[in-house]
C-alpha atoms as a PDB file:
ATOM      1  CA  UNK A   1       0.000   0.000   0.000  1.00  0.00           C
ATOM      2  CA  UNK A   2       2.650   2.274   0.645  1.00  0.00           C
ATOM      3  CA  UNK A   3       4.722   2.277  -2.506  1.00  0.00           C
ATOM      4  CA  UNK A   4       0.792   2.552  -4.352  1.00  0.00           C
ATOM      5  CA  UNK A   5       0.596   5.623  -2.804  1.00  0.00           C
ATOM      6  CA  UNK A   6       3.909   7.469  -2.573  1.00  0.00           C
ATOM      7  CA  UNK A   7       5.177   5.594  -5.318  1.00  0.00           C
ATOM      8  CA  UNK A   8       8.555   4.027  -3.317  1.00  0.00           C
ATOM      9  CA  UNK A   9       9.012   1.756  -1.193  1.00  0.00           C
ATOM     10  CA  UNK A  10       9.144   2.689   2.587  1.00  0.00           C
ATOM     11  CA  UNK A  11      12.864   1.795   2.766  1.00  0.00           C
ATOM     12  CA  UNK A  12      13.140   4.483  -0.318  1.00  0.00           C
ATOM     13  CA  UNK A  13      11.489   7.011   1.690  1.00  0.00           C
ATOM     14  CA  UNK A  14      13.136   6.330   4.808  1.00  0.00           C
ATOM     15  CA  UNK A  15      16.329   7.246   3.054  1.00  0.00           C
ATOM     16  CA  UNK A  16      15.100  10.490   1.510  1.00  0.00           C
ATOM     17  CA  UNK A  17      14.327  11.250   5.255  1.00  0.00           C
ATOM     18  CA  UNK A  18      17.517  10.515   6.128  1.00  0.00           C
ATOM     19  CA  UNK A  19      19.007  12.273   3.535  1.00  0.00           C
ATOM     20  CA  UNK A  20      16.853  15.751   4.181  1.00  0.00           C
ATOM     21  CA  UNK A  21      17.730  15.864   8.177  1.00  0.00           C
ATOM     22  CA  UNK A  22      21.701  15.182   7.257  1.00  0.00           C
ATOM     23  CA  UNK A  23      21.529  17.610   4.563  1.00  0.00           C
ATOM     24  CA  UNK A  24      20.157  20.466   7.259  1.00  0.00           C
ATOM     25  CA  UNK A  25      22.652  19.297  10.107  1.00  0.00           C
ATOM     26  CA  UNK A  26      25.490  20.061   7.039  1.00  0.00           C
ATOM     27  CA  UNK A  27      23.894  23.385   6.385  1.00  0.00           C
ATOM     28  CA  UNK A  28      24.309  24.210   9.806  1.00  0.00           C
ATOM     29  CA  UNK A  29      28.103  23.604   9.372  1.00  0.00           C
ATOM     30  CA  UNK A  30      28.146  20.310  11.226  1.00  0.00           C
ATOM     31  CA  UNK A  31      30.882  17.589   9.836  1.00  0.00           C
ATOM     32  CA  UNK A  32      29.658  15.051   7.383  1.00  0.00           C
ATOM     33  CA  UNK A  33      30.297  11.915  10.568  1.00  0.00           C
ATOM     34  CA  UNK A  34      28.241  14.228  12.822  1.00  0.00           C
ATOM     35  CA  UNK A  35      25.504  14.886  10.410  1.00  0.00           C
ATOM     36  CA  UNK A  36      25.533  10.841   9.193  1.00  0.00           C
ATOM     37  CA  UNK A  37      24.341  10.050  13.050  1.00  0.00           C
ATOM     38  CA  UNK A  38      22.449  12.684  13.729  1.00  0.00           C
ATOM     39  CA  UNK A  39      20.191  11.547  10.137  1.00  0.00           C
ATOM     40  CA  UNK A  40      20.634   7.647  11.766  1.00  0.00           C
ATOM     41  CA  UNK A  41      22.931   6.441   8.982  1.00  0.00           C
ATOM     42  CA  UNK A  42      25.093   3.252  10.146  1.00  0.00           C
ATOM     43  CA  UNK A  43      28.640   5.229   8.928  1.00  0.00           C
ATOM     44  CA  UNK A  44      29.747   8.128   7.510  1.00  0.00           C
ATOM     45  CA  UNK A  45      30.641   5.921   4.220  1.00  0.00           C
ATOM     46  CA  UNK A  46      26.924   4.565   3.814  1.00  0.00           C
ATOM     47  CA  UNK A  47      25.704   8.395   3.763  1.00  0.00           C
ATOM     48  CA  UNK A  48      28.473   9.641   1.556  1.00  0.00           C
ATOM     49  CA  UNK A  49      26.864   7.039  -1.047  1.00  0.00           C
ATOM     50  CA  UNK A  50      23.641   7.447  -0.597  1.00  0.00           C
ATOM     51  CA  UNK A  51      23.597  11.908   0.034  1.00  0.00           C
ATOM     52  CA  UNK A  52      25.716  11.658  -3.721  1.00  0.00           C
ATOM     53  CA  UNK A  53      23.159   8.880  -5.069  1.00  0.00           C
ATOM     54  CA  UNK A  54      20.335  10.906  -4.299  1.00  0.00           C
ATOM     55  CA  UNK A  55      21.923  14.630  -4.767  1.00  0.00           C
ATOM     56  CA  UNK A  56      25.011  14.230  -7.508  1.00  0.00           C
ATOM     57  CA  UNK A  57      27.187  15.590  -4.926  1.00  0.00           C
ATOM     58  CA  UNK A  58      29.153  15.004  -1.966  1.00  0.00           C
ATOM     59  CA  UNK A  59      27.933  15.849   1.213  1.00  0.00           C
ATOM     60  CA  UNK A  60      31.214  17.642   1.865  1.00  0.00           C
ATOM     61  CA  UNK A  61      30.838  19.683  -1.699  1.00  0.00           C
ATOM     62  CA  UNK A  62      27.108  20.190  -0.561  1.00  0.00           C
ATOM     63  CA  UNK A  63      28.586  21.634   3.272  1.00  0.00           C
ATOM     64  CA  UNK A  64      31.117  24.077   0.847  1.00  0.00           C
ATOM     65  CA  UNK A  65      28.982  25.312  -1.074  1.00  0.00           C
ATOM     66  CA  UNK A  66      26.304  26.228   1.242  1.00  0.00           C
ATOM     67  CA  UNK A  67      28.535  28.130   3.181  1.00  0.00           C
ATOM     68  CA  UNK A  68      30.370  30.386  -0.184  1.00  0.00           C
ATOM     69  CA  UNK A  69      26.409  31.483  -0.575  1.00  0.00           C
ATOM     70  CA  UNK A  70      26.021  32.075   2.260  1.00  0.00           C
ATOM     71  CA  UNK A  71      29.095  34.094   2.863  1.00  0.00           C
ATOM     72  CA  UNK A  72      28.308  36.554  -0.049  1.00  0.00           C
END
């Protein structure tokens, strides 16, 4: 019932959680291990692959960025 209606499977969406509340803890300027257990990720490795899977990016080139806008 649940992939009928969101279209993914609930492990798929758990992951996109995941992947949102790291993605905010990196915007806040936290390190990529801090942000990987704060989201509830097993390692730091298993959210690198799955932040640049979902977003084309690292989460440390996400963190960089994010901070040069906001800087200017």
């Amino acid at each position: 019932m649940f992939q009928a209606e969101l279209g993914i499977t609930p492990a798929r969406y758990v992951e996109r959680v995941r992947v949102d509340i790291a993605r905010a803890a990196l915007d806040a300027g936290h390190c990529v291990g801090d942000s990987a257990r704060r989201a509830g990720f097993g390692s730091a490795e298993t959210f690198r692959r799955v932040f640049s899977s979902q977003l084309g990016v690292s989460p440390k080139a996400h963190r960089d960025r994010f901070r040069t806008v906001a800087s200017h």
